[in-house]
C-alpha atoms as a PDB file:
ATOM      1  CA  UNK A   1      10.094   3.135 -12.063  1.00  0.00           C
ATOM      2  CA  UNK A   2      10.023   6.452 -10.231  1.00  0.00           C
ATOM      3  CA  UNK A   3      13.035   8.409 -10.556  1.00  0.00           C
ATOM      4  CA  UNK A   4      15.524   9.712  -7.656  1.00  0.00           C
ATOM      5  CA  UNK A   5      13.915  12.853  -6.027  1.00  0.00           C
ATOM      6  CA  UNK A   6      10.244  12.162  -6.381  1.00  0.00           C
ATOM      7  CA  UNK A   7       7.774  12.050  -3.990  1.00  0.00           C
ATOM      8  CA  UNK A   8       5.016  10.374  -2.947  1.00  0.00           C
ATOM      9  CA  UNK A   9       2.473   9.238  -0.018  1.00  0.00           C
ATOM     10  CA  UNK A  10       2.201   5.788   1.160  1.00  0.00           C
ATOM     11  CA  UNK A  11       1.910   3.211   3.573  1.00  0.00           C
ATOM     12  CA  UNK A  12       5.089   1.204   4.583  1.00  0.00           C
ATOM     13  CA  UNK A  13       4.633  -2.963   5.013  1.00  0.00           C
ATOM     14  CA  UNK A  14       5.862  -3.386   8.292  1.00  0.00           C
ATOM     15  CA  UNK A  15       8.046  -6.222   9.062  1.00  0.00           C
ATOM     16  CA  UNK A  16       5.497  -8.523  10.484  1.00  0.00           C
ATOM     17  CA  UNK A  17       3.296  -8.597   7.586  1.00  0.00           C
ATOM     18  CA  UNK A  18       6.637  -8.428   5.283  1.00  0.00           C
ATOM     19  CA  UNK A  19       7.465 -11.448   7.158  1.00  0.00           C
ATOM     20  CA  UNK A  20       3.996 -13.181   6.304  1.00  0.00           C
ATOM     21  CA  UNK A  21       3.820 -12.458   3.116  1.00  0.00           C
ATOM     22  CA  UNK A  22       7.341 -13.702   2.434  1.00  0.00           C
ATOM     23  CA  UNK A  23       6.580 -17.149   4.078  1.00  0.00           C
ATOM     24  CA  UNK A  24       3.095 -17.583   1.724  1.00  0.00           C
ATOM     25  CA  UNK A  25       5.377 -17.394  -0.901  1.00  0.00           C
ATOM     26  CA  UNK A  26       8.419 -19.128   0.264  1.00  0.00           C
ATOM     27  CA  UNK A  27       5.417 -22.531   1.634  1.00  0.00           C
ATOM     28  CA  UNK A  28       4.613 -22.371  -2.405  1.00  0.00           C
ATOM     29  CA  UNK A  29       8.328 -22.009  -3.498  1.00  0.00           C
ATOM     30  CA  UNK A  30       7.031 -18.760  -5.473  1.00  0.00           C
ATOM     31  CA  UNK A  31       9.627 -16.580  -3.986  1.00  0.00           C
ATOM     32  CA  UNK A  32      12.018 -18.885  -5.955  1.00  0.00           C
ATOM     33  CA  UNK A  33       9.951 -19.249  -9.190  1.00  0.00           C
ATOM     34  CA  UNK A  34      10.579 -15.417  -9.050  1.00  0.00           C
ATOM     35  CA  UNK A  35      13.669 -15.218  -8.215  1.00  0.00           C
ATOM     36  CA  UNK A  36      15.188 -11.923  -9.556  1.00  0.00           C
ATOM     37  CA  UNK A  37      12.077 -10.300 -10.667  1.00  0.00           C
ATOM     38  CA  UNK A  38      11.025 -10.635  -6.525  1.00  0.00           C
ATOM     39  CA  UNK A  39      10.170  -7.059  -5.560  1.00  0.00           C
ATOM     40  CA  UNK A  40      12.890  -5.883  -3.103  1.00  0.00           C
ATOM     41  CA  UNK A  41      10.680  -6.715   0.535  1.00  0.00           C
ATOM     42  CA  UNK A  42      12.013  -3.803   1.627  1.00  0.00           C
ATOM     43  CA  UNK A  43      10.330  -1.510  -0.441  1.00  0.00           C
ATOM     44  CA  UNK A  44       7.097  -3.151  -0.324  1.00  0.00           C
ATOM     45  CA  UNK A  45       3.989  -0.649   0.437  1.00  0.00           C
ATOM     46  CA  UNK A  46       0.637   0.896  -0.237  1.00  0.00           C
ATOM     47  CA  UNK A  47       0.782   3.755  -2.683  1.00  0.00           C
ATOM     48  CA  UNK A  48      -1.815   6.850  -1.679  1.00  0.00           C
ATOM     49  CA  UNK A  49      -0.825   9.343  -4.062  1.00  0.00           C
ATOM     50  CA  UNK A  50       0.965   9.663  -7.574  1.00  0.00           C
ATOM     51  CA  UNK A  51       4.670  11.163  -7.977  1.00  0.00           C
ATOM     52  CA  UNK A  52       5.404  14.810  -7.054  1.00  0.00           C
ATOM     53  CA  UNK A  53       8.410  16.561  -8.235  1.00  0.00           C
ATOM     54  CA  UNK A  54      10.668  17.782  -5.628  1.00  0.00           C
ATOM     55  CA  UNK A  55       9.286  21.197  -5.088  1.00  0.00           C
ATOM     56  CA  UNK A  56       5.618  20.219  -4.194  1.00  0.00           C
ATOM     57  CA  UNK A  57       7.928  18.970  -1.098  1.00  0.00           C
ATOM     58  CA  UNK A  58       5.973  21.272   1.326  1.00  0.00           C
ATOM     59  CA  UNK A  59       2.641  21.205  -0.166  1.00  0.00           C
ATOM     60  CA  UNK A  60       2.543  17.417   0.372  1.00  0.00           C
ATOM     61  CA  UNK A  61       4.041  17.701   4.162  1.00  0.00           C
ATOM     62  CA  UNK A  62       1.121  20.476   4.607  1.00  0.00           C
ATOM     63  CA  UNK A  63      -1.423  18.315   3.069  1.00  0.00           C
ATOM     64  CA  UNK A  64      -0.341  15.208   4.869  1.00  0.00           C
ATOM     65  CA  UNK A  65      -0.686  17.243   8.153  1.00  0.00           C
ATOM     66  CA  UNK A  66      -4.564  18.072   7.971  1.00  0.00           C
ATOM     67  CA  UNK A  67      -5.289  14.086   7.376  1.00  0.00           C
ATOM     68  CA  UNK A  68      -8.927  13.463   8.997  1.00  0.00           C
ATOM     69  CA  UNK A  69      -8.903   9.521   7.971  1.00  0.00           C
ATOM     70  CA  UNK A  70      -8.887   6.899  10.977  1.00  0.00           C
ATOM     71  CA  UNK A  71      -6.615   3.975  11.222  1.00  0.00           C
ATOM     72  CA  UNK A  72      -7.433   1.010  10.066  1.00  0.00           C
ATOM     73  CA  UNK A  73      -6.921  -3.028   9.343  1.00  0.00           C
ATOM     74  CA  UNK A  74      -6.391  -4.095   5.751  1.00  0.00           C
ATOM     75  CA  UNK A  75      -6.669  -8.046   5.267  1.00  0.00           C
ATOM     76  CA  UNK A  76      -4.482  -9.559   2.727  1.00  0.00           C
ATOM     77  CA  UNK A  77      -5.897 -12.796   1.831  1.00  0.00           C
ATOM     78  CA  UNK A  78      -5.321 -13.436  -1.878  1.00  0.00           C
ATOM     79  CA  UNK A  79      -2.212 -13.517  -4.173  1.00  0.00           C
ATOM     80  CA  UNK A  80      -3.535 -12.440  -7.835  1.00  0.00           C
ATOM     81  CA  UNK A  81      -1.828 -11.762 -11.421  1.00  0.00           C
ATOM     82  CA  UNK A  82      -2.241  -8.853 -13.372  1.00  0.00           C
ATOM     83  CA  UNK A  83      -1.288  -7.996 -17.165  1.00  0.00           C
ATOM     84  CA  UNK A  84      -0.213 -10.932 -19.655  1.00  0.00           C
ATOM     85  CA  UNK A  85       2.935  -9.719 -21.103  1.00  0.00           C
ATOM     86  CA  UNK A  86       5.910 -12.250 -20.068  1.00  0.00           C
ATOM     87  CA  UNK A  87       8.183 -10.503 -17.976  1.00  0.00           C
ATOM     88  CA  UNK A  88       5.819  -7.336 -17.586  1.00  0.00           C
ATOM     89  CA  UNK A  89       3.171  -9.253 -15.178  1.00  0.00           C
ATOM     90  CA  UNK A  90       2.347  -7.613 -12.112  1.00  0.00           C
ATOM     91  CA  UNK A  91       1.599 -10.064  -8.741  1.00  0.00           C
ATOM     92  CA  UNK A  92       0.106  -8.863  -5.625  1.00  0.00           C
ATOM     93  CA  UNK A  93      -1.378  -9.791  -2.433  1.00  0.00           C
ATOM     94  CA  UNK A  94      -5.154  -8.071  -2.439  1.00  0.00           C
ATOM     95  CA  UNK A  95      -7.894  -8.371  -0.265  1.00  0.00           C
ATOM     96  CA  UNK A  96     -10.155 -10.880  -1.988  1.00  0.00           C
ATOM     97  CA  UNK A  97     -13.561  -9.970  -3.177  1.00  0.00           C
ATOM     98  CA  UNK A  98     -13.883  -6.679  -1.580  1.00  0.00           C
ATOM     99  CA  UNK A  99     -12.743  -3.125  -1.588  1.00  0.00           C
ATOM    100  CA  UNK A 100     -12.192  -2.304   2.156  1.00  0.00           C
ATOM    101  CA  UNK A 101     -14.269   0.578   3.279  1.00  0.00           C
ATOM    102  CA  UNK A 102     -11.147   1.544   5.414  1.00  0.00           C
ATOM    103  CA  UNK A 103      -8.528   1.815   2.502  1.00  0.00           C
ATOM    104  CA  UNK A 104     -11.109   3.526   0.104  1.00  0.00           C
ATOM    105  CA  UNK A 105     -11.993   6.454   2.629  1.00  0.00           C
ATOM    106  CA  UNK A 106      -7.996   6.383   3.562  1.00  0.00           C
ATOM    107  CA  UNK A 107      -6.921   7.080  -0.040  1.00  0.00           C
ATOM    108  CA  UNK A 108     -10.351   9.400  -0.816  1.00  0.00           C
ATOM    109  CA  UNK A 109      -9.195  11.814   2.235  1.00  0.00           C
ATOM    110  CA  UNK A 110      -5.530  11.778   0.832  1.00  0.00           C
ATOM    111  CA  UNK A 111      -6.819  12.612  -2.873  1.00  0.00           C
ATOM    112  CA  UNK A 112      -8.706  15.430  -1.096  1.00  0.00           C
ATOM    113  CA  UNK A 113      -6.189  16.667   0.818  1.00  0.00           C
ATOM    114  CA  UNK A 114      -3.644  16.717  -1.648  1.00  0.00           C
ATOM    115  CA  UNK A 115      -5.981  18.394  -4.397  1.00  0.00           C
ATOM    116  CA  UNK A 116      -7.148  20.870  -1.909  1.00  0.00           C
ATOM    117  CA  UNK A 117      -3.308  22.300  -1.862  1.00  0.00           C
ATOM    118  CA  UNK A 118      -2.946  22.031  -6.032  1.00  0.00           C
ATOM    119  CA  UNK A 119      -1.626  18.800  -6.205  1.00  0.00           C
ATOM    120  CA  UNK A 120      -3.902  17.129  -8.891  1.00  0.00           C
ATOM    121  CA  UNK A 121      -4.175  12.957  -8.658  1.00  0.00           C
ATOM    122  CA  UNK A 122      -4.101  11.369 -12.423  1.00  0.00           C
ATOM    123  CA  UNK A 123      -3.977   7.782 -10.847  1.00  0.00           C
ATOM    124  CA  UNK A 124      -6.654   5.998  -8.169  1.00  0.00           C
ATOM    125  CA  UNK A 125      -5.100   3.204  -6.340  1.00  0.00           C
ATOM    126  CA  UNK A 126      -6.364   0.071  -4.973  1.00  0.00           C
ATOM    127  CA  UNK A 127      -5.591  -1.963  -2.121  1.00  0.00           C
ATOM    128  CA  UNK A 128      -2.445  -4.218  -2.681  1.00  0.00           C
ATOM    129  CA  UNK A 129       0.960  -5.263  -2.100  1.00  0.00           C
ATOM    130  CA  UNK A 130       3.227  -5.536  -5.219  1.00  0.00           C
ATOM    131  CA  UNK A 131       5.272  -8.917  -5.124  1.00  0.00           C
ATOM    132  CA  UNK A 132       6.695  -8.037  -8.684  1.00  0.00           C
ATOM    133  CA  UNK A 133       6.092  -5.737 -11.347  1.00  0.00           C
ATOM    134  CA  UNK A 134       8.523  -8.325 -13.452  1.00  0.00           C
ATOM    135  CA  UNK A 135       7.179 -12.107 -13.503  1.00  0.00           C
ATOM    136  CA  UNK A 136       7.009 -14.285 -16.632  1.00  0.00           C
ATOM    137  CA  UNK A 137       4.281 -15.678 -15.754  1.00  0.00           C
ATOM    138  CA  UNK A 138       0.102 -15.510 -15.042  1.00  0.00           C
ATOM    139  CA  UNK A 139      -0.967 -16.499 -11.297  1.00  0.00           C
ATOM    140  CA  UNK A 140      -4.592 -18.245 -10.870  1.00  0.00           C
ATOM    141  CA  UNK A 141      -5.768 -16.054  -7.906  1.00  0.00           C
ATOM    142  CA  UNK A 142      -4.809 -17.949  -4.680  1.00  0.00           C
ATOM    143  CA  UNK A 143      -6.675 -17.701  -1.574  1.00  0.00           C
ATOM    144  CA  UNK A 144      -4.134 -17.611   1.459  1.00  0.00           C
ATOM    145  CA  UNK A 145      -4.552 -17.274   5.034  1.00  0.00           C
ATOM    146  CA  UNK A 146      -5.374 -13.775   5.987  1.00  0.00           C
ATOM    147  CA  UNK A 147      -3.054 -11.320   7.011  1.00  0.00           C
ATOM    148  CA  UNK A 148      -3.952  -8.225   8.662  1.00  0.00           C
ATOM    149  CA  UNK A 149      -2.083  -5.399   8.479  1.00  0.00           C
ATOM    150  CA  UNK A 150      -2.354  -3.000  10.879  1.00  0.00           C
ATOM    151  CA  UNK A 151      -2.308   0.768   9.383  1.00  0.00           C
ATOM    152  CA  UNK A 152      -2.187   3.881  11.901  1.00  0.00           C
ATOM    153  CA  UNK A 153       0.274   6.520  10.089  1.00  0.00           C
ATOM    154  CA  UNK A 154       1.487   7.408   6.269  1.00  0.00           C
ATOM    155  CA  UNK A 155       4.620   8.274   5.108  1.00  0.00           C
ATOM    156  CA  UNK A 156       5.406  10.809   2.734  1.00  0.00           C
ATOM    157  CA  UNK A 157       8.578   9.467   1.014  1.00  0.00           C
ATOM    158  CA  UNK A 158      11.138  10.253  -1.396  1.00  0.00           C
ATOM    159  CA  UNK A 159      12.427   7.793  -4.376  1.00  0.00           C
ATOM    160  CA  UNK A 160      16.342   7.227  -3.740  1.00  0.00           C
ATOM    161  CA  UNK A 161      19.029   5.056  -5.465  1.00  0.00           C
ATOM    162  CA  UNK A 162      18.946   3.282  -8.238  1.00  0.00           C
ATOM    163  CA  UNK A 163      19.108  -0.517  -9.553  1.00  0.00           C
ATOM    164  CA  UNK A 164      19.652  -2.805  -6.205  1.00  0.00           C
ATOM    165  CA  UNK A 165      20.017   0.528  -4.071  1.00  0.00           C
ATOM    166  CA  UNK A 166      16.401   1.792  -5.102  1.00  0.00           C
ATOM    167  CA  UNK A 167      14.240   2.633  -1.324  1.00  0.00           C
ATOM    168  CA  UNK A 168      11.911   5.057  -0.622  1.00  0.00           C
ATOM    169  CA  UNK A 169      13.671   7.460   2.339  1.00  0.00           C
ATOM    170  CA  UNK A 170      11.019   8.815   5.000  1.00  0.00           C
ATOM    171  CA  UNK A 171      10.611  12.686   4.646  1.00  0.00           C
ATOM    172  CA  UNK A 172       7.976  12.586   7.396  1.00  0.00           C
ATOM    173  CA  UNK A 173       5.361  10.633   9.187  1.00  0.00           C
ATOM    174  CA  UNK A 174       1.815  11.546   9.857  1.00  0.00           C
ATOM    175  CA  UNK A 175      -0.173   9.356  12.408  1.00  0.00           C
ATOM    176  CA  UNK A 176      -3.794   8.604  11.560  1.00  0.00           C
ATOM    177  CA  UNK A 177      -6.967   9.125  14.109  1.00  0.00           C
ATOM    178  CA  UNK A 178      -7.799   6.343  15.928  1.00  0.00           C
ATOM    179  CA  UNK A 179     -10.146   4.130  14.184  1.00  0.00           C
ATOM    180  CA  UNK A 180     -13.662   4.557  14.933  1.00  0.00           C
ATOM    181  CA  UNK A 181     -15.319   2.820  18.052  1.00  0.00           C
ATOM    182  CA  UNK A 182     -18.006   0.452  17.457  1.00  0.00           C
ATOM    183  CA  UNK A 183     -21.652   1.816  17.987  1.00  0.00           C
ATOM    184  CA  UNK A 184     -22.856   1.104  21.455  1.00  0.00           C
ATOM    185  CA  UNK A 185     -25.120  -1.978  21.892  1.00  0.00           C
ATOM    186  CA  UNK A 186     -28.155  -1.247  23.928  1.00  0.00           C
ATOM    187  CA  UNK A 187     -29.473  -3.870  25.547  1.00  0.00           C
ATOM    188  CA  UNK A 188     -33.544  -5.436  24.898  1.00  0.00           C
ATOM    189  CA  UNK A 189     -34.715  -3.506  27.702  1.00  0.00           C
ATOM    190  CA  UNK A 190     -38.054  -5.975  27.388  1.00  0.00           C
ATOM    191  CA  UNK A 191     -36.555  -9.117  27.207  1.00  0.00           C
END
């Protein structure tokens, strides 16, 4: 668990897809299989970066600010199981079958960016939404009904509280471009 002070970059579940999530899991009475080890909803999110001490505070802002990645949508249609010790097995929601071009040039331009003003990246991420870092037990992959999600800024956040007060507070915000347009169709001028 990331400790009071650090920072990080992210994307923030918003409350519609919070909401979504929480009913796929509340239809298959998982939220209550869970029941403690249930990620706090609040916190849910997309990590782009590792943790940063509380000095690289302005480096990150800075690096944050010269972004270049477009907005995109990230569908969430599959809850998955990861890791096989009891009470150490990570569920998430994932796009199924895929690694969304969106996400992977999202979190290659944050890597960049972030390297480019010294701060080095030990971890890659994937796409996902944590449900719990805690369950005592191994999920068959599960195909729901997609979810799309919607992502146009990051956050750069810092790790606050502890126990059932742990968030992530909002140091700043940094809107993405607007995602690309779709080539233009031209036409069968012969037809």
């Amino acid at each position: 668990m990331a400790q009071p002070g650090e920072l990080f970059v992210m994307v923030r579940v918003p409350d519609t897809v919070r909401e979504a999530l929480l009913q796929v899991l509340a239809e298959s009475g998982l939220d209550q299989a869970l029941g403690r080890a249930l990620y706090p909803p609040r916190n849910w999110h997309q990590s782009l970066s590792d943790l940063h001490p509380p000095e690289a505070r302005e480096h990150l802002r800075l690096a944050c600010s010269r972004l270049e990645a477009r907005a995109l949508c990230l569908q969430l249609d599959q809850l998955r199981s990861s890791g096989n010790t009891p009470g150490r097995i990570h569920w998430k929601f994932v796009p199924a079958g895929h690694k969304p071009l969106g996400m992977k040039l999202l979190m290659a331009d944050v890597r960049s960016k972030l390297e480019d003003h010294g701060l080095a990246q030990a971890f890659g991420h994937r796409a996902h939404v944590t449900v719990s870092y805690l369950a005592d037990r191994q999920l068959e992959p599960r195909a729901i009904a997609p979810v799309p999600w919607q992502i146009d800024a990051v956050e750069l956040v810092e790790v606050a509280g502890r126990g059932a007060d742990y968030r992530y507070e909002v140091v700043d915000t940094f809107p993405l471009r607007p995602p690309a347009q779709p080539a233009p169709v031209q036409p069968d001028l012969l037809a």
